[in-house]
N, C-alpha and C. Protein backbone atom coordinates (compact mmCIF):
# COMPACT_ATOMS: atom_id res chain seq x y z
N UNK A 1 58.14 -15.57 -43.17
CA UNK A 1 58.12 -16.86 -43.83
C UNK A 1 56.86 -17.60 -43.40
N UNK A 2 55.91 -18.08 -44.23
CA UNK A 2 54.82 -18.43 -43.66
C UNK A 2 55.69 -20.17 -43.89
N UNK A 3 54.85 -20.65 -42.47
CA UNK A 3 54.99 -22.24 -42.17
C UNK A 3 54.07 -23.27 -42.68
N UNK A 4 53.45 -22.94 -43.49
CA UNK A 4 52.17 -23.29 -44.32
C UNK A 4 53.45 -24.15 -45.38
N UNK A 5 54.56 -23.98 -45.44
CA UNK A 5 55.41 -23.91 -46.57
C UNK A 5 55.74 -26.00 -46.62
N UNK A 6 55.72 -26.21 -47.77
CA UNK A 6 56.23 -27.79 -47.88
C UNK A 6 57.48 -28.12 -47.12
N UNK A 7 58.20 -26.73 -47.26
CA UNK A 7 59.55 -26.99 -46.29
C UNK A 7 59.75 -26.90 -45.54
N UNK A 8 58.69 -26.89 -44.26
CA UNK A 8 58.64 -26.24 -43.12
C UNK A 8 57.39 -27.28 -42.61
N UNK A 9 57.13 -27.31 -40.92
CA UNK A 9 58.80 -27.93 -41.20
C UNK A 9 59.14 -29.27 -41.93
N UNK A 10 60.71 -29.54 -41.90
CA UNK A 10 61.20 -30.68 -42.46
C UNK A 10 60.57 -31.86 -42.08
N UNK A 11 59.92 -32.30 -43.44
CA UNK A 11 58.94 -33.76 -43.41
C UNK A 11 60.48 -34.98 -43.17
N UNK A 12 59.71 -35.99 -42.79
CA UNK A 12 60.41 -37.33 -42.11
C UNK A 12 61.38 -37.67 -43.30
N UNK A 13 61.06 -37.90 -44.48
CA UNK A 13 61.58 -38.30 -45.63
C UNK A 13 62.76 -37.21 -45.87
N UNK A 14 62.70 -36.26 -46.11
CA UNK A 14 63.62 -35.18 -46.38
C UNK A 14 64.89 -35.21 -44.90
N UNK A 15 63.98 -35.41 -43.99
CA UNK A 15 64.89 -35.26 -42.67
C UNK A 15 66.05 -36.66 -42.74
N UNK A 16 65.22 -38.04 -43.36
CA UNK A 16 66.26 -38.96 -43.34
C UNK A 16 67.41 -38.74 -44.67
N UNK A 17 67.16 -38.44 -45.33
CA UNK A 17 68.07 -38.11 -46.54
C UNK A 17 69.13 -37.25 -45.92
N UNK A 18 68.94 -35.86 -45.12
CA UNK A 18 69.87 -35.23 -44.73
C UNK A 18 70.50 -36.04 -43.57
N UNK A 19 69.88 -36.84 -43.20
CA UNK A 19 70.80 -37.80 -42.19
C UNK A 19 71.87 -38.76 -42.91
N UNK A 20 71.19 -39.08 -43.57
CA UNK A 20 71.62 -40.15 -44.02
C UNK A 20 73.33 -39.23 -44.70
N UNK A 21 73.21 -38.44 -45.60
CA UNK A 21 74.14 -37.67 -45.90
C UNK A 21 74.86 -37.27 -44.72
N UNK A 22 74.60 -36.76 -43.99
CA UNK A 22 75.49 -36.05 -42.53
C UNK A 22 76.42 -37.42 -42.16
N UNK A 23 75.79 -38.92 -42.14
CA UNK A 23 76.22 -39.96 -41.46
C UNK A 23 77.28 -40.43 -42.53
N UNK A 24 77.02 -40.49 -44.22
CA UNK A 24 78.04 -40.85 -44.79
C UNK A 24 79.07 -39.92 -45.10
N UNK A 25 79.04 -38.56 -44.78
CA UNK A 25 80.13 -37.33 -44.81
C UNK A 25 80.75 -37.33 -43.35
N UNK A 26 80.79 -37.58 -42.53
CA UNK A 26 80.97 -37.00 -40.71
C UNK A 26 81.56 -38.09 -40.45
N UNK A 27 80.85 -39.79 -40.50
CA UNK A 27 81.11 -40.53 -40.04
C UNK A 27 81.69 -41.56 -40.73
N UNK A 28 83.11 -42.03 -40.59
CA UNK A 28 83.27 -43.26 -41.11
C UNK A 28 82.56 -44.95 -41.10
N UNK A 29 82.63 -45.41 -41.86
CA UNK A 29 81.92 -46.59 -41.53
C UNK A 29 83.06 -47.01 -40.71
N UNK A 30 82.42 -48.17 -39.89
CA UNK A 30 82.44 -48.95 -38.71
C UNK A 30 81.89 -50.16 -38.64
N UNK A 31 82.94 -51.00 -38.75
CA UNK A 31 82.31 -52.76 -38.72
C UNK A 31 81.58 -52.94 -37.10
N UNK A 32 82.18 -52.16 -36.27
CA UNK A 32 81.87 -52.89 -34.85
C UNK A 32 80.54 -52.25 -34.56
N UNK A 33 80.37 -51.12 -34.53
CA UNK A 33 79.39 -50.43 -34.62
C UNK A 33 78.05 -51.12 -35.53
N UNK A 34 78.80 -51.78 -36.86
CA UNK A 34 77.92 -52.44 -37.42
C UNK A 34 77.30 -53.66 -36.87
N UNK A 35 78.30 -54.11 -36.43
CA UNK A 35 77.95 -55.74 -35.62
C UNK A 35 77.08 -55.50 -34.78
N UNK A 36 77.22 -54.61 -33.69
CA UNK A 36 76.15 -54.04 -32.28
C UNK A 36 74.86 -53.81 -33.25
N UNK A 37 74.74 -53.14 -34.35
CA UNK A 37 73.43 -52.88 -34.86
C UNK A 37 72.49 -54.30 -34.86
N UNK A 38 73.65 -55.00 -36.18
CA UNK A 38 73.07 -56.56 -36.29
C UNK A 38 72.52 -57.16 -34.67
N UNK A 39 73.56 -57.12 -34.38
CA UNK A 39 73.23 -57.78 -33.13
C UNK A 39 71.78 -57.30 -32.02
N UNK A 40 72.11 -56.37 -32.02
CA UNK A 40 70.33 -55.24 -30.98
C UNK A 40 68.78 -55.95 -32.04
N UNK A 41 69.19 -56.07 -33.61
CA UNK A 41 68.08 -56.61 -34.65
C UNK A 41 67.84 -58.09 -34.14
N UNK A 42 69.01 -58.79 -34.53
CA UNK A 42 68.94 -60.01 -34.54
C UNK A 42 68.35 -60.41 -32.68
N UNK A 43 68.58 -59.93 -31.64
CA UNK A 43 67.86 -60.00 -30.07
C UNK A 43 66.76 -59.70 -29.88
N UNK A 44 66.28 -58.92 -31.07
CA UNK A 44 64.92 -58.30 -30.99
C UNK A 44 64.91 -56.99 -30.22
N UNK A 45 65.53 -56.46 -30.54
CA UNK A 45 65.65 -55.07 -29.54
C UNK A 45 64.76 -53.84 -30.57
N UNK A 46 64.33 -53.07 -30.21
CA UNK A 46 63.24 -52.23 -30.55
C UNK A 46 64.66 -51.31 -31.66
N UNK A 47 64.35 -50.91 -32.60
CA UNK A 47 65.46 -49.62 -33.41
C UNK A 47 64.28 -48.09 -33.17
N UNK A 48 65.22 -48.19 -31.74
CA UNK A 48 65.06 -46.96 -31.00
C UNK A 48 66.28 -46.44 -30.37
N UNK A 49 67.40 -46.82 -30.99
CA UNK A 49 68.80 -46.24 -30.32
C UNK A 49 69.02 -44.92 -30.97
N UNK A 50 69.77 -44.44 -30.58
CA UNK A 50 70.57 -43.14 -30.87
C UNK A 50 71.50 -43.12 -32.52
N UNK A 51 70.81 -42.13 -33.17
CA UNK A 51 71.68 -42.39 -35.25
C UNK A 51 72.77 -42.45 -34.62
N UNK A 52 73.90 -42.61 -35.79
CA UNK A 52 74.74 -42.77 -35.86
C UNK A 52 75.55 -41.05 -35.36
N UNK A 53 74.84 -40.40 -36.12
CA UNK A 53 75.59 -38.92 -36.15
C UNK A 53 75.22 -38.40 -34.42
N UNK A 54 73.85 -39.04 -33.76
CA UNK A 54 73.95 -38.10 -32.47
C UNK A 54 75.05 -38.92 -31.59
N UNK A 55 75.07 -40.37 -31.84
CA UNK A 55 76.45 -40.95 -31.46
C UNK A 55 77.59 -40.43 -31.22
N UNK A 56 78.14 -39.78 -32.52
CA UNK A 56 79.04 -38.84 -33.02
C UNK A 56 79.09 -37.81 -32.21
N UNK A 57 77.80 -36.94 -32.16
CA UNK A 57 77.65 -36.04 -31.20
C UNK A 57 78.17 -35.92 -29.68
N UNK A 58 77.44 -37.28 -29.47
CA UNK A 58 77.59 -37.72 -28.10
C UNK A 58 79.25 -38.04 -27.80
N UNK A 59 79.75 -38.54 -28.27
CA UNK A 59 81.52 -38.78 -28.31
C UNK A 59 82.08 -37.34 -28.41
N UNK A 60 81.79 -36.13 -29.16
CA UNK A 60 82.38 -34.97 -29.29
C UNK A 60 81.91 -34.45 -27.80
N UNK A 61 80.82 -34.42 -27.45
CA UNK A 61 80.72 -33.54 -26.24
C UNK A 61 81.22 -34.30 -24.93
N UNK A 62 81.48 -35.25 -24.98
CA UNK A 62 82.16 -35.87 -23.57
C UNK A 62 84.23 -35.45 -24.05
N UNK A 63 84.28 -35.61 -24.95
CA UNK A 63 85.53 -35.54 -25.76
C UNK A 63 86.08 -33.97 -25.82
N UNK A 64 84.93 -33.34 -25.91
CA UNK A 64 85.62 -31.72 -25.81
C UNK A 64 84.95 -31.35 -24.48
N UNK A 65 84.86 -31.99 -23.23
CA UNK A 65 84.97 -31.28 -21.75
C UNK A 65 85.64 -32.38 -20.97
N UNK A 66 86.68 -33.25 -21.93
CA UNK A 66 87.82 -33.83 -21.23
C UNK A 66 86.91 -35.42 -20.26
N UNK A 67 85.30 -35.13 -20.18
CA UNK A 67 85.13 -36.49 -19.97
C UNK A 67 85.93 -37.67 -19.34
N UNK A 68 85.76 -37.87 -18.13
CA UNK A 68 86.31 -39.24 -17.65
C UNK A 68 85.32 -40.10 -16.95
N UNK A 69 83.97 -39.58 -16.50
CA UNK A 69 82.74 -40.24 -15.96
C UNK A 69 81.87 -39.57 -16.08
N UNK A 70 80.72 -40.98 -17.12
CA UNK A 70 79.52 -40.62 -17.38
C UNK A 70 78.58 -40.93 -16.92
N UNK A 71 77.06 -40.64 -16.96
CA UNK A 71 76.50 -41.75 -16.27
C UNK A 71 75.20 -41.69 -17.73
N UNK A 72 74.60 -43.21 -17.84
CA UNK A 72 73.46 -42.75 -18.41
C UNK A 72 72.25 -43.60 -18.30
N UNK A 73 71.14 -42.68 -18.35
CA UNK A 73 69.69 -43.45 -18.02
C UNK A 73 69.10 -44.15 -19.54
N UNK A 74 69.12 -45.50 -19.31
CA UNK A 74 68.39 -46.24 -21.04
C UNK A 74 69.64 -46.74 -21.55
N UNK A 75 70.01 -48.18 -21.55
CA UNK A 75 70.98 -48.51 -22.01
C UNK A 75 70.60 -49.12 -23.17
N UNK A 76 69.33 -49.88 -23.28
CA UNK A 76 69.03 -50.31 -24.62
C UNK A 76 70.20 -51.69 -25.01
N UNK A 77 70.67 -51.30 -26.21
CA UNK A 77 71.78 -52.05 -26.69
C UNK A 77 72.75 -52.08 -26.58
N UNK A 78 73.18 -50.36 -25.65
CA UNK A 78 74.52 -49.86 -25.53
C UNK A 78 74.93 -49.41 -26.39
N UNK A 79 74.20 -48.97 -27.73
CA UNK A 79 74.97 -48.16 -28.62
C UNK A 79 75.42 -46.96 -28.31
N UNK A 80 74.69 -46.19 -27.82
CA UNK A 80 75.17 -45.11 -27.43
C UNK A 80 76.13 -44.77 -26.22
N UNK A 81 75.96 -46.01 -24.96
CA UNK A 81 77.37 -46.15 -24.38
C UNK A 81 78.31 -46.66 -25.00
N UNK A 82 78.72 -46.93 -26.03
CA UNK A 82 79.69 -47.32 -26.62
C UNK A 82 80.44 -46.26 -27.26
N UNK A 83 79.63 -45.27 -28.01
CA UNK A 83 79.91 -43.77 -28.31
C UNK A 83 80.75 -43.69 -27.06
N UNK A 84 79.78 -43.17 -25.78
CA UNK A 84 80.41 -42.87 -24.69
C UNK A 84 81.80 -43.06 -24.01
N UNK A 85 81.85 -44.64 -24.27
CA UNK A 85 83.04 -45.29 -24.04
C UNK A 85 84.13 -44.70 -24.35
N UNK A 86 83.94 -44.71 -25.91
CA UNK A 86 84.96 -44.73 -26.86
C UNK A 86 85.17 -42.87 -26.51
N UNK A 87 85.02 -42.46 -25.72
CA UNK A 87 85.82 -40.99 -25.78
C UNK A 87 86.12 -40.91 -24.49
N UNK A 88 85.99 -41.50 -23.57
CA UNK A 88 86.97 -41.24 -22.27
C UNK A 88 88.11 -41.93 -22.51
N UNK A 89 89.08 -41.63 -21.63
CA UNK A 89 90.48 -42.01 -21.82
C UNK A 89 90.44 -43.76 -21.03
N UNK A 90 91.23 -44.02 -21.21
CA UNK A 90 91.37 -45.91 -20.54
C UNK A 90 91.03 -45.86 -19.41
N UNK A 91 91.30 -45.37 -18.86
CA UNK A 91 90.85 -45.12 -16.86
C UNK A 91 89.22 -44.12 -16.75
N UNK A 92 88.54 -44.11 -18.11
CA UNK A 92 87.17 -43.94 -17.67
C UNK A 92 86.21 -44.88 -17.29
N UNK A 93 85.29 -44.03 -16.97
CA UNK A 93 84.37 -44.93 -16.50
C UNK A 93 82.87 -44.78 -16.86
N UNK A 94 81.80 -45.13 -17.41
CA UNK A 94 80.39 -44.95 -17.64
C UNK A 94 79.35 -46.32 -16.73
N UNK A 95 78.57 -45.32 -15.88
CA UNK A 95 77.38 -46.23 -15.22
C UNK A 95 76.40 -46.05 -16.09
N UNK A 96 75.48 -47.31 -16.36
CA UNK A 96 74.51 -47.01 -17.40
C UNK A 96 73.30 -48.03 -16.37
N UNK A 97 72.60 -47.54 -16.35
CA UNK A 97 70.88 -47.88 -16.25
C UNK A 97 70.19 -48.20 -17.29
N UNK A 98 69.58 -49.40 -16.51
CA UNK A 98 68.88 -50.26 -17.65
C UNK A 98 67.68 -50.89 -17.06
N UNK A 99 66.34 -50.88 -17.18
CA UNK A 99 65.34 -51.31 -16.76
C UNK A 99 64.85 -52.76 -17.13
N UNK A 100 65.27 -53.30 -18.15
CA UNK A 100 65.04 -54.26 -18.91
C UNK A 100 66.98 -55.18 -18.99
N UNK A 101 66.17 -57.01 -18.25
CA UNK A 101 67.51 -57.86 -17.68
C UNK A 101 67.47 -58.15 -19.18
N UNK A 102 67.03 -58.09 -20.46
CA UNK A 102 67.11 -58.68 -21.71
C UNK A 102 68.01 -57.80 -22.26
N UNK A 103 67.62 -56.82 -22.31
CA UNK A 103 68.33 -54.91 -22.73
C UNK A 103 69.80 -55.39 -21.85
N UNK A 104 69.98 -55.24 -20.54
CA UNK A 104 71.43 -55.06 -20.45
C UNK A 104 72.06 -56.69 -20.66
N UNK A 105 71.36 -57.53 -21.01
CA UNK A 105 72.49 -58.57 -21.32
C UNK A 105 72.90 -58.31 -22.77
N UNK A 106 71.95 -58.02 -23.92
CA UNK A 106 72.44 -57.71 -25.00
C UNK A 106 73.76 -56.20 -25.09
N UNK A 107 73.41 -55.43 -24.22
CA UNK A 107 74.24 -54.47 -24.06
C UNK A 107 75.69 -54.87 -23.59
N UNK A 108 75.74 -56.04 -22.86
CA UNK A 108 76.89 -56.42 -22.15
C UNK A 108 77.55 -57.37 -23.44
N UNK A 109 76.81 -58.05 -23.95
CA UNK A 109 77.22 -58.78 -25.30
C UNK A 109 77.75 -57.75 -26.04
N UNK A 110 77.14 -56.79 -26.50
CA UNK A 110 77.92 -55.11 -27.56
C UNK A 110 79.12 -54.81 -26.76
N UNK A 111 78.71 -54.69 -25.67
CA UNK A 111 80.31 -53.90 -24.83
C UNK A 111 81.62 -54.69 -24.97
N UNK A 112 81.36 -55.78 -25.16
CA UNK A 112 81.96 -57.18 -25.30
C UNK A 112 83.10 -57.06 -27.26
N UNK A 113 82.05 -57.06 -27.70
CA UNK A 113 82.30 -56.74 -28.89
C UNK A 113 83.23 -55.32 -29.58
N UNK A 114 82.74 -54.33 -28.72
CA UNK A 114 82.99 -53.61 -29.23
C UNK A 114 84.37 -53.01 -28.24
N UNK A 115 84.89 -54.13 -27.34
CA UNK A 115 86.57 -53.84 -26.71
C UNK A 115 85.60 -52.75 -25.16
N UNK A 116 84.79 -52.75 -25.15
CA UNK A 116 84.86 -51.40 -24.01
C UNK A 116 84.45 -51.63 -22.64
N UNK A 117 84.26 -53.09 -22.38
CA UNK A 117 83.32 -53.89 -21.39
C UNK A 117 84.28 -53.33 -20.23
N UNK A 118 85.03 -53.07 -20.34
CA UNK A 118 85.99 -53.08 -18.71
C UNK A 118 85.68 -51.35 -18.25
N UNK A 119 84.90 -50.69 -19.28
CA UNK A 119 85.16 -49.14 -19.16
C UNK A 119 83.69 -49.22 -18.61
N UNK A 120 82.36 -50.23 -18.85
CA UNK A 120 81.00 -49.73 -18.56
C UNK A 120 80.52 -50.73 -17.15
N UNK A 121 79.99 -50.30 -16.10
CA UNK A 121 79.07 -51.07 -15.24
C UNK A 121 77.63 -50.62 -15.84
N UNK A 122 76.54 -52.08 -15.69
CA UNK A 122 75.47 -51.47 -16.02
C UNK A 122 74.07 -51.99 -14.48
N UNK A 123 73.61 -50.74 -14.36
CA UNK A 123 72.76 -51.26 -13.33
C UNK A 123 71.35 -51.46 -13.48
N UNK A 124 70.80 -52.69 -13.44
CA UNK A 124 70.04 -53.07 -13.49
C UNK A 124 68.57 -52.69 -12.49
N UNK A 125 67.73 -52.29 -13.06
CA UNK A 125 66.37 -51.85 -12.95
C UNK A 125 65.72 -50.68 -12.98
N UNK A 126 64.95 -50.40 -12.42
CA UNK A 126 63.96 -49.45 -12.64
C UNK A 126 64.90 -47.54 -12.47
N UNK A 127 65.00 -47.12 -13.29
CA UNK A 127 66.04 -45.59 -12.86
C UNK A 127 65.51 -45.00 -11.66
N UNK A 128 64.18 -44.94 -11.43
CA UNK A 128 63.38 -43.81 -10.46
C UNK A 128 63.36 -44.62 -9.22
N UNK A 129 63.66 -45.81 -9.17
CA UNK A 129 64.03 -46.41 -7.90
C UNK A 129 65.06 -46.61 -7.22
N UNK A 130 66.65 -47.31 -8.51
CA UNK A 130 67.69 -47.14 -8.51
C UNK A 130 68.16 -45.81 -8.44
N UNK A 131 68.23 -44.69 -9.16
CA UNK A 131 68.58 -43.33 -9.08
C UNK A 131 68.85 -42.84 -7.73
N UNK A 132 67.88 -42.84 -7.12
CA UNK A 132 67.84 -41.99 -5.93
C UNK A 132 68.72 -42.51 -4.51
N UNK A 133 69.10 -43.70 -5.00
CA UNK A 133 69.85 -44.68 -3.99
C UNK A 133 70.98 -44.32 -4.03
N UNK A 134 71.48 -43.76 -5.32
CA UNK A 134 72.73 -44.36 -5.93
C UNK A 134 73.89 -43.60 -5.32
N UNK A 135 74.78 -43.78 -5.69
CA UNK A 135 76.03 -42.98 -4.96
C UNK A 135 77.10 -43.50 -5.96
N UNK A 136 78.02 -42.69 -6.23
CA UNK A 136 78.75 -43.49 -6.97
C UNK A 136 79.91 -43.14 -6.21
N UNK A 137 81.09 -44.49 -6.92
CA UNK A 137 82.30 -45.14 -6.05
C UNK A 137 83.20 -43.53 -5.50
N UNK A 138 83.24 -43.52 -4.47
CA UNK A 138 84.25 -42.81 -3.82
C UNK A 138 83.80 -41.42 -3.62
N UNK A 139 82.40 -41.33 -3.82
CA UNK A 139 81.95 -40.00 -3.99
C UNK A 139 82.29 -39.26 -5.44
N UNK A 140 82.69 -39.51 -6.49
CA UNK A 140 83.51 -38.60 -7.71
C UNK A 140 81.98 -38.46 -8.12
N UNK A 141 82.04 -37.31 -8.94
CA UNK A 141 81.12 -36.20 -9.72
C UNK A 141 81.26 -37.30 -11.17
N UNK A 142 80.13 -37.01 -11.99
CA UNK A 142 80.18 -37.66 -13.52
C UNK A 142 80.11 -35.97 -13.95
N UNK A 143 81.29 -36.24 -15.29
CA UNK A 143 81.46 -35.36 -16.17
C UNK A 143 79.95 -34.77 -17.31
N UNK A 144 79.77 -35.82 -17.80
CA UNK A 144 78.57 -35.91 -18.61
C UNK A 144 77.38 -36.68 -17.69
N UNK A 145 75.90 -36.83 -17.73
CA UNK A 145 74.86 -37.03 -18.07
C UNK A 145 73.82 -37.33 -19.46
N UNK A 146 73.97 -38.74 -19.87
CA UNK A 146 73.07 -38.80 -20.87
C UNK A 146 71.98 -39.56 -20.49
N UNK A 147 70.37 -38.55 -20.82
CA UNK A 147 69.20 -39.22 -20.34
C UNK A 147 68.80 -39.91 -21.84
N UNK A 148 68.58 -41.06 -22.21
CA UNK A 148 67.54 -41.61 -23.29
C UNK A 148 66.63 -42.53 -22.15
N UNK A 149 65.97 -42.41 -21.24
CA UNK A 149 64.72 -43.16 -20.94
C UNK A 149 63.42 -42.01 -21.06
N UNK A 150 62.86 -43.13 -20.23
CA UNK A 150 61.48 -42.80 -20.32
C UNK A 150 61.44 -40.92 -19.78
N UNK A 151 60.46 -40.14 -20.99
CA UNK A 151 60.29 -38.83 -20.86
C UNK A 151 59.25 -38.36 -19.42
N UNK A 152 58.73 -39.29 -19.14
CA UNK A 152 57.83 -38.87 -17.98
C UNK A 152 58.51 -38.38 -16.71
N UNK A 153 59.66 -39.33 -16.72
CA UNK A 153 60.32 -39.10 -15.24
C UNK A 153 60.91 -37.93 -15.69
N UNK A 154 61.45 -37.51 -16.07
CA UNK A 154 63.12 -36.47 -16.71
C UNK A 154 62.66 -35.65 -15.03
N UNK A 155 61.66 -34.97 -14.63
CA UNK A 155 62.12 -33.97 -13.68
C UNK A 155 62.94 -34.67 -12.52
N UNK A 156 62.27 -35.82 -12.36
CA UNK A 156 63.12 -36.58 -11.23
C UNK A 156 64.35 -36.90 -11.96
N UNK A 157 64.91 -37.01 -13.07
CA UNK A 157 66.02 -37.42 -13.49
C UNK A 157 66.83 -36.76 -13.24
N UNK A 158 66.62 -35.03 -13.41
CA UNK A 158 67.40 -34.23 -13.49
C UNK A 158 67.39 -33.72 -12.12
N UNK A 159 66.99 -33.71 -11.46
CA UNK A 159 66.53 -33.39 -9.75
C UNK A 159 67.93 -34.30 -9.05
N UNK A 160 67.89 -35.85 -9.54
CA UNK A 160 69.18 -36.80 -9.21
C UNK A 160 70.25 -36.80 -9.70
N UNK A 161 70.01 -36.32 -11.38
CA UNK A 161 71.36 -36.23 -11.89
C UNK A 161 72.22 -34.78 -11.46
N UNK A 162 71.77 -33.64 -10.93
CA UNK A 162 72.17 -32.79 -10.66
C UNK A 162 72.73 -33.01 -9.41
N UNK A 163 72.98 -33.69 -8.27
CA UNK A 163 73.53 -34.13 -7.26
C UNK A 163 74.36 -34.94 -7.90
N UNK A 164 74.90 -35.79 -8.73
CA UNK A 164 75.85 -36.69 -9.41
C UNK A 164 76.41 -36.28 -10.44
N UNK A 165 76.16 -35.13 -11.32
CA UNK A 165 76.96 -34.54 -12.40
C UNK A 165 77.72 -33.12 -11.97
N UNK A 166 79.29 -33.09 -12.32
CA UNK A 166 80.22 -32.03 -11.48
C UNK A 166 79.19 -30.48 -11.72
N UNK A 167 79.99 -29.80 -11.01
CA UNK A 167 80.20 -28.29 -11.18
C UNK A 167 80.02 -28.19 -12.91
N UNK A 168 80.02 -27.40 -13.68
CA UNK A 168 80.19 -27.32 -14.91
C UNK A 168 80.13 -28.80 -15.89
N UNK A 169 79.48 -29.41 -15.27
CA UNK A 169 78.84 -30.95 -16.08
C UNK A 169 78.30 -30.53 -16.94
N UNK A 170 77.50 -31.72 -18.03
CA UNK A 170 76.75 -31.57 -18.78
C UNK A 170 75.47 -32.60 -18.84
N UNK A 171 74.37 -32.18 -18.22
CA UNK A 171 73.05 -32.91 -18.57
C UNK A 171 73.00 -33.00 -20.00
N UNK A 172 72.28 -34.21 -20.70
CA UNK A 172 71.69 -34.20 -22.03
C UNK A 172 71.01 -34.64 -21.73
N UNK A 173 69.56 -34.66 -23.10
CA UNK A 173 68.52 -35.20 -23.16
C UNK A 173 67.89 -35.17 -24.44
């Protein structure tokens, strides 16, 4: 197959159409989900969160390895901890890192909104400083790992998250 080909690879335009389809077949609409969007726009928050469908994603893979603690680097708006949220059982728990005090107050406003505030702590500042400190409550392992920050660090990310994510965990990135 030569890659010379118009369809190859998939241009931006073609790629959002099949999104866009995947998101109205897969995913139901969602007022709350909608509100957090409005809301990340209306704060001025960059639309750099996670689609809707890797959301989706993200809820299936904490959801099919039973998930009860996550941790994740880049909280942004919290859309995607909210995914998170919403698939551990009531007695979960997600730590989320956030470099930006503007980013996790709007995030704490979404968590708010969207019922899950009692399930997320979010820690405030820099990951590659915070990270390496960290310990979490009682010694317990996180089930999942989701990285959305900055791509420069990831080796140190994964260097820390591999001391904090169980036996048979799951890093993402």
């Amino acid at each position: 197959m030569s890659t010379t080909s118009s369809h190859y690879p998939i241009i931006p335009k073609e790629w959002s159409r099949v999104e866009e389809f995947n998101n109205a077949l897969l995913i139901p609409k969602d007022d709350i989900l909608d509100a957090v969007c409005k809301n990340n726009s209306a704060q001025g928050l960059p639309d750099i969160a996670v689609s809707p469908n890797e959301g989706k994603f993200l809820y299936l893979l904490a959801k099919s390895i039973g998930a009860r603690r996550v941790i994740e680097l880049g909280t942004l708006g919290g859309y995607s901890t909210i995914w998170l949220a919403r698939a551990l059982p009531e007695d979960g728990h997600v730590v989320t890192f956030e470099l930006s005090e503007h980013h996790a107050k709007v995030a704490q406003e979404n968590f708010i909104i969207a019922g899950v505030s009692n399930k997320i702590e979010i820690i405030l500042g820099s990951a590659t400083e915070t990270l390496p400190k960290f310990k979490s409550k009682e010694d317990l392992k996180f089930d999942i790992a989701f990285v959305d920050a900055d791509k420069a660090n990831c080796i140190l990310y994964h260097k820390e998250l591999k001391r904090l994510v169980r036996k048979g965990g799951l890093i993402v990135r």
